[in-house]
Protein backbone atom coordinates (compact mmCIF):
# COMPACT_ATOMS: atom_id res chain seq x y z
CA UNK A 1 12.39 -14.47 21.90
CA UNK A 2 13.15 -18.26 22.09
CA UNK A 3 13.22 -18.17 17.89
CA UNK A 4 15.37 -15.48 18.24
CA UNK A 5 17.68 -17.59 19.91
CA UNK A 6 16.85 -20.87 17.75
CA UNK A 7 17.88 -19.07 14.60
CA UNK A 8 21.02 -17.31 16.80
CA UNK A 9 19.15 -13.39 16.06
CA UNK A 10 19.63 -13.28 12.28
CA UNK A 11 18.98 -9.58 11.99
CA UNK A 12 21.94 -8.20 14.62
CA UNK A 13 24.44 -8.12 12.14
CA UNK A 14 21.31 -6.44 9.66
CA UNK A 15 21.00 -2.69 8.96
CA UNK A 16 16.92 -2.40 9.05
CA UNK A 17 14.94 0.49 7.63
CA UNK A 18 10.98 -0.09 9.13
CA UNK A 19 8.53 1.19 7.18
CA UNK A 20 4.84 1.92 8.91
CA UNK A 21 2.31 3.59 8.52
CA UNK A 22 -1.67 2.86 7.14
CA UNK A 23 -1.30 3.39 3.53
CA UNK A 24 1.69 3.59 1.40
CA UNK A 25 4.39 1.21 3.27
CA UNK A 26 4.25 -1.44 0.32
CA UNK A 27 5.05 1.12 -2.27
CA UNK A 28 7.09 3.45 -0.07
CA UNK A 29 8.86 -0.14 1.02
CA UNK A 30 9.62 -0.60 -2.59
CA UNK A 31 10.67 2.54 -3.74
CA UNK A 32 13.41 2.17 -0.86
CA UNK A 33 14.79 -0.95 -1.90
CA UNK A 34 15.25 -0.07 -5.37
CA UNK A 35 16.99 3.12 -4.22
CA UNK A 36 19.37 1.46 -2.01
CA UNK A 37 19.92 -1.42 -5.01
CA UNK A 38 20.36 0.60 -7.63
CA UNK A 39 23.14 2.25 -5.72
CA UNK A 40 25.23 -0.79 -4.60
CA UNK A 41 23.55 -1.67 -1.70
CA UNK A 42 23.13 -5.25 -0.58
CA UNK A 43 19.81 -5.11 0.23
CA UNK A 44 16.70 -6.91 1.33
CA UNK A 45 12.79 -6.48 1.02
CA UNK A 46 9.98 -7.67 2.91
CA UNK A 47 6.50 -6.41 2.96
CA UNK A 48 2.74 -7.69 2.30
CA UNK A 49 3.77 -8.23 -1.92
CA UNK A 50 7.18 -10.12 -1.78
CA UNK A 51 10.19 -10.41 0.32
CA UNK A 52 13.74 -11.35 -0.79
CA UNK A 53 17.32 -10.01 -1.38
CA UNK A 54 19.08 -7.41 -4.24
CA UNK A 55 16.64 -9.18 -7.49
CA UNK A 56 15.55 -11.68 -6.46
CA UNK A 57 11.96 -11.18 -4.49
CA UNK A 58 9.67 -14.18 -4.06
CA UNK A 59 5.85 -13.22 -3.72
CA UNK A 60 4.14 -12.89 -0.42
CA UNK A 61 1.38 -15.28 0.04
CA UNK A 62 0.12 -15.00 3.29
CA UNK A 63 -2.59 -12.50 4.12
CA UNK A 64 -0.25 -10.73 6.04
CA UNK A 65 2.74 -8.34 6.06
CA UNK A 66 4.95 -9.59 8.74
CA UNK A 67 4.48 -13.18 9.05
CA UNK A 68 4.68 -14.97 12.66
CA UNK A 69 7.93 -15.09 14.51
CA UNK A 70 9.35 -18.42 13.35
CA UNK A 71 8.73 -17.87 10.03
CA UNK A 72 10.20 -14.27 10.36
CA UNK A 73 13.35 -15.53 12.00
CA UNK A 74 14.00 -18.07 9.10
CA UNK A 75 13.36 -16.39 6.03
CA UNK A 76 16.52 -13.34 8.03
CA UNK A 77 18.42 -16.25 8.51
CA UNK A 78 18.05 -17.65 4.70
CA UNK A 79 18.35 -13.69 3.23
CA UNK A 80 21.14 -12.74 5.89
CA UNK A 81 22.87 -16.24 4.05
CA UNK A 82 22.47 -14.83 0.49
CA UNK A 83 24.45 -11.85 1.76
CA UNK A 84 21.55 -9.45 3.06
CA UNK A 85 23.33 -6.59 4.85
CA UNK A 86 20.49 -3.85 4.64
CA UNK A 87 16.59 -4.67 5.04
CA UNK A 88 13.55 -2.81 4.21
CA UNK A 89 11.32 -4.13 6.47
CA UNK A 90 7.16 -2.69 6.15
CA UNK A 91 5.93 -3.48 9.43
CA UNK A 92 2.26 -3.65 10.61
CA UNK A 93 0.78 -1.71 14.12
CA UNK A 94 -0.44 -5.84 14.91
CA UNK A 95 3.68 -7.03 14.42
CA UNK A 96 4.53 -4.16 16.72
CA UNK A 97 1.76 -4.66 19.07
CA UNK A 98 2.20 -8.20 19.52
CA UNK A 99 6.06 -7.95 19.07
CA UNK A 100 6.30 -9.86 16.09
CA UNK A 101 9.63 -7.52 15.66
CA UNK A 102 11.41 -8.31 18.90
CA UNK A 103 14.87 -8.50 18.25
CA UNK A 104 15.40 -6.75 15.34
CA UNK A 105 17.53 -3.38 15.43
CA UNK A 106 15.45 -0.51 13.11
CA UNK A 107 18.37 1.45 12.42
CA UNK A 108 15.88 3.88 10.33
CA UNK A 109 12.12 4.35 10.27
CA UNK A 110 9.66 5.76 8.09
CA UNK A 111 5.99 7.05 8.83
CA UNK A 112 3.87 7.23 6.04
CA UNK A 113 0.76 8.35 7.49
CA UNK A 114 -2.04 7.16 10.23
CA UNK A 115 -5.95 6.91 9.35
CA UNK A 116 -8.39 5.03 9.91
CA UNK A 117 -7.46 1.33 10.04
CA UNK A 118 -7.64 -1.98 12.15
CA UNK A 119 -9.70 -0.41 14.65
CA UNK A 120 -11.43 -3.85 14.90
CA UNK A 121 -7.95 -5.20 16.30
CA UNK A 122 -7.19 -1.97 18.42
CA UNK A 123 -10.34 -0.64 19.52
CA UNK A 124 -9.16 2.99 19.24
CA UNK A 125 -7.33 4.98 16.91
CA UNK A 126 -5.12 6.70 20.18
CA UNK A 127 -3.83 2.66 20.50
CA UNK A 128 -3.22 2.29 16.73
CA UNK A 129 -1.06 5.12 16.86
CA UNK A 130 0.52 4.31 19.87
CA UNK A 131 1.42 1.12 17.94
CA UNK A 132 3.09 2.31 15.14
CA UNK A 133 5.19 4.91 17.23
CA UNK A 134 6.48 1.94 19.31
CA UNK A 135 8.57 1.74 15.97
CA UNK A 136 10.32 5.24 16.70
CA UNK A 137 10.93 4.05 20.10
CA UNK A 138 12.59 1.22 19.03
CA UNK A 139 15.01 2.73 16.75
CA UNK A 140 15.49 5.29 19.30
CA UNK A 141 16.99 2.93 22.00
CA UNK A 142 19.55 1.40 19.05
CA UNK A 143 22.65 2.74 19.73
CA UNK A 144 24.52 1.09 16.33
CA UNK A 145 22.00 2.49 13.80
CA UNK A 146 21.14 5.91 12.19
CA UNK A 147 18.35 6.58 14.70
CA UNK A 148 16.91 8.79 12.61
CA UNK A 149 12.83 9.08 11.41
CA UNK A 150 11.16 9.92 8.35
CA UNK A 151 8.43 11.49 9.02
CA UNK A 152 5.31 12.83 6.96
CA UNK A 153 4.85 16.61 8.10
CA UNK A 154 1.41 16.76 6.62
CA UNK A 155 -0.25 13.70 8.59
CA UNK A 156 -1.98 15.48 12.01
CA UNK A 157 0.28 12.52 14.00
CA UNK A 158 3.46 13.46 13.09
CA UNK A 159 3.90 14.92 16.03
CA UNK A 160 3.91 11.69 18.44
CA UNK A 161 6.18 10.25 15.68
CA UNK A 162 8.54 13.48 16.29
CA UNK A 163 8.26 12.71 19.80
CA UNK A 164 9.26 9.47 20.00
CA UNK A 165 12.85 9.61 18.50
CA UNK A 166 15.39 12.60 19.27
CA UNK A 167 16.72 12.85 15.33
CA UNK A 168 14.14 13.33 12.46
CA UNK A 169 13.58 14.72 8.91
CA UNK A 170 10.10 15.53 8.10
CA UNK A 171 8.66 15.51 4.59
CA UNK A 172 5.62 16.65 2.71
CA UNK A 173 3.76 19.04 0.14
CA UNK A 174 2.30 21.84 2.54
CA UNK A 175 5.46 21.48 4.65
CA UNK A 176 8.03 19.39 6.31
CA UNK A 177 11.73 20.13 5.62
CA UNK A 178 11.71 18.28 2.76
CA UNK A 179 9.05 19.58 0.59
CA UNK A 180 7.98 18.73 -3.29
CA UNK A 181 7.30 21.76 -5.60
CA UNK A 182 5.58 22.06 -9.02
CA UNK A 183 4.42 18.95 -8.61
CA UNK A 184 2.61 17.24 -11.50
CA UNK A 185 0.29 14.87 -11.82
CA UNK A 186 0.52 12.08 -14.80
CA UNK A 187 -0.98 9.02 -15.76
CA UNK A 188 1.87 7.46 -16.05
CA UNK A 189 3.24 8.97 -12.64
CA UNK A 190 4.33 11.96 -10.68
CA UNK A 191 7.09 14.12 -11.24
CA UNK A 192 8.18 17.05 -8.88
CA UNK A 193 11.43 18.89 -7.36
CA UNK A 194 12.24 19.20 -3.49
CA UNK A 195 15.09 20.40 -1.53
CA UNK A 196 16.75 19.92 1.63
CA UNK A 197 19.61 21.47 3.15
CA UNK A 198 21.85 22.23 -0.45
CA UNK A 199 20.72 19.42 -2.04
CA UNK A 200 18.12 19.71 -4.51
CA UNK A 201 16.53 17.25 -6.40
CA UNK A 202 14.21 16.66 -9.56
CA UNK A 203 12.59 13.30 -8.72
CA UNK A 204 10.21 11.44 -11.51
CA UNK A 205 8.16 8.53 -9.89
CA UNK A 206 6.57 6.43 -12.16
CA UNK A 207 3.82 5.21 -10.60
CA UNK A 208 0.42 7.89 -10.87
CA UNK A 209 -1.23 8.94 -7.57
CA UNK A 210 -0.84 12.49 -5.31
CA UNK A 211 0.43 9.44 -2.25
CA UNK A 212 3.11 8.38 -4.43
CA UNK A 213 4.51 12.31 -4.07
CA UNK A 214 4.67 11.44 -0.91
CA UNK A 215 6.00 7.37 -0.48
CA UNK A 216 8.18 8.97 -3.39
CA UNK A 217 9.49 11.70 -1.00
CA UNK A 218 10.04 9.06 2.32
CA UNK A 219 12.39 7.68 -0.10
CA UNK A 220 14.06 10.40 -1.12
CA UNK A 221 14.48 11.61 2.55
CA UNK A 222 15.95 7.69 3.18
CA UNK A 223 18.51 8.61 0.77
CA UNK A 224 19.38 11.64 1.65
CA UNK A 225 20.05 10.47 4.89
CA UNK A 226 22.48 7.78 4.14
CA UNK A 227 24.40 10.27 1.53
CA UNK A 228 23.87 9.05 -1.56
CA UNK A 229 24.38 11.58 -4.24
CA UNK A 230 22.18 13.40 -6.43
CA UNK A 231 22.32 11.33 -9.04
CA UNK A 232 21.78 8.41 -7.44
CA UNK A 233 18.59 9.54 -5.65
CA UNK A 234 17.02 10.71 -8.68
CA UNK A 235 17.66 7.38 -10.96
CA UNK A 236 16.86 5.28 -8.09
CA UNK A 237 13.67 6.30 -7.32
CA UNK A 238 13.00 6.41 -11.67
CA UNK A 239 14.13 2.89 -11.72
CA UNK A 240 11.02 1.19 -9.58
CA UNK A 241 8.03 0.78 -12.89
CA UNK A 242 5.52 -0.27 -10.11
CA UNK A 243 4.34 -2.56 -7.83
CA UNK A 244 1.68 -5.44 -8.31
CA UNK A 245 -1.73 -4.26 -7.59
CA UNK A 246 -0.34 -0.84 -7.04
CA UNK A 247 -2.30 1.27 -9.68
CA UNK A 248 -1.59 -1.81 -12.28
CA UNK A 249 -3.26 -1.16 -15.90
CA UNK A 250 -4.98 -4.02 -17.18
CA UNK A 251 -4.90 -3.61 -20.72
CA UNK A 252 -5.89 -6.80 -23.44
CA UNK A 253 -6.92 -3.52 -26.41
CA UNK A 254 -10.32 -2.50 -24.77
CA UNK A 255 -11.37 1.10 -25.26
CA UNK A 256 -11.52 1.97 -21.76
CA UNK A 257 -9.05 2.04 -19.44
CA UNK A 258 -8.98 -0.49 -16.20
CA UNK A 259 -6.89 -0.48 -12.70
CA UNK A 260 -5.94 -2.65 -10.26
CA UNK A 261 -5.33 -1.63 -7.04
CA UNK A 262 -5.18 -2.32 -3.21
CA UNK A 263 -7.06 0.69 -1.93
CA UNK A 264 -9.04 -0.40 1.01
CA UNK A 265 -9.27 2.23 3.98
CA UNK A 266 -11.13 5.48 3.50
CA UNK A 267 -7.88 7.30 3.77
CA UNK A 268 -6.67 5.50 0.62
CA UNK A 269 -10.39 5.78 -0.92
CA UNK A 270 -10.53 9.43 -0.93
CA UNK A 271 -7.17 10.28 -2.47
CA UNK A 272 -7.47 7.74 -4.85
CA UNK A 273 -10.64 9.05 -5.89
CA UNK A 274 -10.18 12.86 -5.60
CA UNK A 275 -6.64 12.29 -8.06
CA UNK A 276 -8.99 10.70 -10.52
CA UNK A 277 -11.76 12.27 -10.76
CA UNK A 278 -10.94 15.17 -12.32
CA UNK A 279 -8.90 13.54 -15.31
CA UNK A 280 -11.58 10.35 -15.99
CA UNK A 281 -13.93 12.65 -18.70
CA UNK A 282 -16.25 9.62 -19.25
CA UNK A 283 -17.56 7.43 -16.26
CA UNK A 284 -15.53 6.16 -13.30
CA UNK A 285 -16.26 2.59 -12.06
CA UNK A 286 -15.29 0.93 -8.77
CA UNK A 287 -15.35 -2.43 -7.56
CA UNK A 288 -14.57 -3.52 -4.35
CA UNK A 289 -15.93 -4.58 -1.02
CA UNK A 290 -14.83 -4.89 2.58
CA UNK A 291 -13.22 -7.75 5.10
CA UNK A 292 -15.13 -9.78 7.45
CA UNK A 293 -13.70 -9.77 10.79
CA UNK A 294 -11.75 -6.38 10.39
CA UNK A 295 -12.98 -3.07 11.01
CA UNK A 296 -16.34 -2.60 10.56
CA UNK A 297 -16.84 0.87 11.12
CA UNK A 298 -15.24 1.90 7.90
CA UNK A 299 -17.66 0.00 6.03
CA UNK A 300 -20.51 2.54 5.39
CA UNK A 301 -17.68 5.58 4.93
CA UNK A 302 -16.03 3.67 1.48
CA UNK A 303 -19.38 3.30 0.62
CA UNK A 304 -20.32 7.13 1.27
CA UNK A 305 -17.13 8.28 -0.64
CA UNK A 306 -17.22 5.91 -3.09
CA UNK A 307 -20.78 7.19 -3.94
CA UNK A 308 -19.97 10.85 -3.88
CA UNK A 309 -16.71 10.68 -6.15
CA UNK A 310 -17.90 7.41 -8.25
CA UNK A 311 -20.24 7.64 -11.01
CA UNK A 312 -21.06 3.55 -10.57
CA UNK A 313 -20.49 1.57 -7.78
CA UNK A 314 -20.26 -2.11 -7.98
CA UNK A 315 -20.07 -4.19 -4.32
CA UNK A 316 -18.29 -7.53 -4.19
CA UNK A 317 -16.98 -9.48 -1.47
CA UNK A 318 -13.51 -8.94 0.14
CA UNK A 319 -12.48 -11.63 2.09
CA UNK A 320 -15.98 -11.87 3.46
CA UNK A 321 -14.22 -15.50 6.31
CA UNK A 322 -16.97 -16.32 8.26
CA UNK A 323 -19.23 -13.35 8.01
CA UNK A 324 -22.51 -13.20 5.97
CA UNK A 325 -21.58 -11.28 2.35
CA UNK A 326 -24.91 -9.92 1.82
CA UNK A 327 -24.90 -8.65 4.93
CA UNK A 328 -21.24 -6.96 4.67
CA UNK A 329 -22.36 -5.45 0.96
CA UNK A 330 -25.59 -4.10 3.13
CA UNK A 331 -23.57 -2.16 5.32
CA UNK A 332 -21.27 -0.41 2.44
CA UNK A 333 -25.12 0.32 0.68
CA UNK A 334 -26.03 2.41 2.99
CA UNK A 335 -23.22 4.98 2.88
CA UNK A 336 -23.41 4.55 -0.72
CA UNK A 337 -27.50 5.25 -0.95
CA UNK A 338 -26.47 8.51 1.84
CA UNK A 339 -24.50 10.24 -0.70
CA UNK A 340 -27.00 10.01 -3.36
CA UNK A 341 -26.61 6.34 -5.43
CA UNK A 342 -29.78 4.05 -6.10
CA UNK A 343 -29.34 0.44 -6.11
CA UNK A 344 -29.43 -0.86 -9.58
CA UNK A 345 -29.41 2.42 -10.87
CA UNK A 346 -25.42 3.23 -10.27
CA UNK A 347 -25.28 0.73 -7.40
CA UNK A 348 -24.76 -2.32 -7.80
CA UNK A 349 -24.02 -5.62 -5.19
CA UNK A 350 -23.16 -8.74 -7.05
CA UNK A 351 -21.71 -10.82 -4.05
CA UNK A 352 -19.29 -12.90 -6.43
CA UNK A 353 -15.65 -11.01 -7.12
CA UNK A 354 -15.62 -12.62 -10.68
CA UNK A 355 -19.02 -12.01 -11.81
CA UNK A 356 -18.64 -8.69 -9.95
CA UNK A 357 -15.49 -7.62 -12.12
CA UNK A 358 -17.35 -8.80 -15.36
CA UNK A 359 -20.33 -6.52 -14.90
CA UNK A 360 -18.43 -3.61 -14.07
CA UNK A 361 -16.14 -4.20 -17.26
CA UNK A 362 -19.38 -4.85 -19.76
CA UNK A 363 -20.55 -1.29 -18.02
CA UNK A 364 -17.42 0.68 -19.19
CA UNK A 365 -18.63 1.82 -23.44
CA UNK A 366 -15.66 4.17 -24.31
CA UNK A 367 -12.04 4.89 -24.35
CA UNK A 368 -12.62 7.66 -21.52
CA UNK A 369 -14.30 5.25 -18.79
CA UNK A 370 -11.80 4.01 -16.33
CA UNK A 371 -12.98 1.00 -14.34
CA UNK A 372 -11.38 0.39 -10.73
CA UNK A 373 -10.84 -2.84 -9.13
CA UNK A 374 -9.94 -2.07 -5.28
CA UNK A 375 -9.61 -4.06 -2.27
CA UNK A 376 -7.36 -7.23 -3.70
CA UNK A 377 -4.40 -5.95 -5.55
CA UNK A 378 -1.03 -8.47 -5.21
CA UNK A 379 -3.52 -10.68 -3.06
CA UNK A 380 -3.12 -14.73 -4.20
CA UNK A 381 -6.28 -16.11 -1.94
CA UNK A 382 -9.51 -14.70 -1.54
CA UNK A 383 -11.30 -16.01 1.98
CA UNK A 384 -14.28 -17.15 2.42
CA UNK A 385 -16.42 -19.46 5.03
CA UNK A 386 -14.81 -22.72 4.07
CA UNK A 387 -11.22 -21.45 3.94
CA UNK A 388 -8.57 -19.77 1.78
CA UNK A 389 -9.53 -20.03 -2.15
CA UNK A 390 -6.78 -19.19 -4.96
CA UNK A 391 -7.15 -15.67 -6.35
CA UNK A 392 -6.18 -13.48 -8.50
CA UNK A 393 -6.92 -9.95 -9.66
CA UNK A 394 -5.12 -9.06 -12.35
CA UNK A 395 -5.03 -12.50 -13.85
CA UNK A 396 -9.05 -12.56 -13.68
CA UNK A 397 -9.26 -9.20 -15.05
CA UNK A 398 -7.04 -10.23 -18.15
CA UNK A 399 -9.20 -13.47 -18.60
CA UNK A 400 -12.85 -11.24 -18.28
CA UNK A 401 -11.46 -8.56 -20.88
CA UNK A 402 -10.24 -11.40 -23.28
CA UNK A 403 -14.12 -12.28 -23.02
CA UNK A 404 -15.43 -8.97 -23.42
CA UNK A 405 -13.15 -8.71 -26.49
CA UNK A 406 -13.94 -11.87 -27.69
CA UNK A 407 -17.66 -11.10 -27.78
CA UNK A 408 -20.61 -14.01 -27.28
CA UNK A 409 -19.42 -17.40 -28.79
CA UNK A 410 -21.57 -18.96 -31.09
CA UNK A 411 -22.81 -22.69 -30.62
């Protein structure tokens, strides 16, 4: 509250859209803002990969998605000054719990979906929810904004979402009253048509996954909402090319194909997995690993699906802080081993990311392997016992295929 006042409320005079939900708000965030910009809007961005206003979106450095207060309240005040009048704001069940957001007026929110997630932070999945629909109450008490939610009709909590705020649209593939048909599934994105009260629309997303019909869809229903036309709905949401460390190809001319992405919850695991395992024809590599001091429980489930959809697993650390790494990459073994993988057979644990991502890549032979590199995405630091480290993904991924390419140098 008192930065609130220090900064004199920078986001009052703001038209926010929240985003929330466990997986998806980054893109979903994204796909929102280009919508809204490619139709004349004035608008803003801030989520876990970059913040800024209209083109102009610095990265996100901090291992978090909404920063603390005072550096919230400043970085409104200096977009509000380059003439922000609309926000897209992703916001975490932690911002909401610990109201990180008091003060700012959600004039529309989105709900992507609710897994598994943070349970080390909320202790049960009942107040994780509960967090997140705090959100919808929000918006529901502003009296100046649309006070409307978006809300996915296929997630088993849309219901509390539904609750929480008297006017809705609901959104999904099995149902929702916004609903994508003949969808199809590319690897260079999803295309599909939906419909909702006489309009009808034949929306092309360019970035590949079954969850990006649905962040895809979220945005559609945002526009919808605020009346944009046909037209502009359908070029808006074919404008975004992707997000970093959102289902990024790494490509330096190897054979095989390679992917960078953020996945780390077993939600996000087992659609990722199920979309891809039916189109990789050769083998299916995945790297990643899990945080210390975050959930813990979910550990041994990546590992389990990882092993039954994953034809080689490779475990790395993950932001391993204070806790052991061996003993993290132990934990993710076992529900690997459960579903059937033997360690250094097709399971691997090489506790350094680097070294990690350079065994995985020398195991891919042929031009229908895909390797996956999960966990780290847009992520600049990796942490580890003695602090914050730089990092980064794709960069080190361009720099180990050069190598691979390169072949052994000769002394």
């Amino acid at each position: 509250m008192l930065f609130n006042f220090a900064y004199g409320f920078p986001a009052r005079k703001l038209k926010v859209i929240g985003v929330t939900g466990t997986n998806g708000k980054t893109t979903t965030s994204f796909l929102i803002h280009r919508l809204l910009l490619n139709s004349g809007y004035k608008v803003g961005l801030m989520t876990t990969v970059a913040y800024g206003v209209g083109e102009e979106i610095r990265p996100q450095i901090q291992h978090m998605t909404n920063v603390p207060v005072p550096e919230m309240m400043k970085r409104l005040k200096e977009l509000e000054a380059e003439g922000m009048e609309w926000l897209v704001l992703e916001t975490t069940s932690q911002a909401l719990a610990q109201n990180r957001v008091w003060g700012i007026p959600y004039s529309l929110v989105v709900m992507t979906n609710v897994t598994h997630e943070h349970l080390d932070y909320h202790k049960t999945f009942e107040r994780y929810r509960a967090a997140k629909v705090k959100m919808f109450q929000i918006c529901n008490r502003n009296r100046r904004g649309l006070r409307t939610g978006i809300i996915n009709a296929d997630d088993p909590s849309a219901k509390y979402f539904a609750e929480a705020i008297d006017n809705s649209v609901s959104y999904g593939i099995k149902q929702g009253s916004l609903k994508a048909t003949e969808v199809k599934l590319r690897p260079d994105g999803v295309s599909y048509q939906t419909k909702i009260d006489t309009a009808s629309y034949a929306i092309k997303c360019h970035i590949p996954g079954s969850f990006n019909v649905y962040n895809s869809l979220a945005a559609v229903a945002v526009g919808h909402k605020l009346g944009l036309s046909k037209e502009q709905i359908e070029k808006g949401i074919a404008a975004l090319d992707g997000v970093e460390g959102r289902m990024t190809k790494i490509d330096e001319g190897q054979d095989f194909t390679v992917v960078v992405d953020f996945a780390h919850t077993p939600d996000s695991f087992e659609k990722l997995f199920k979309d891809l395992r039916p189109v990789v024809k050769g083998k299916l590599i995945a790297v990643f690993g899990s945080a210390g001091r975050r959930d813990e429980s979910k550990r041994a489930i990546q590992g389990e699906l990882a092993g039954k959809f994953v034809d080689e697993v490779v475990l790395t650390e993950e932001d391993d802080r204070d806790v052991d790494g061996q003993s993290i990459l132990d934990e993710i073994a076992k529900g690997a081993t459960a579903a059937g993988k033997k360690q250094d057979v097709d399971l691997f644990l090489v506790h350094n990311r680097t070294k990690a991502i350079e065994f995985a890549l020398n195991r891919a032979k042929n031009k229908e392997d895909m390797v996956l590199l999960l966990g780290k995405g847009h992520e600049k630091t990796i942490e580890r016992a003695d602090g914050e480290h730089p990092w980064d993904e794709i960069g080190t991924t361009h720099t180990a295929l050069k190598k691979i390419i390169r072949g052994p140098t000769r002394s």
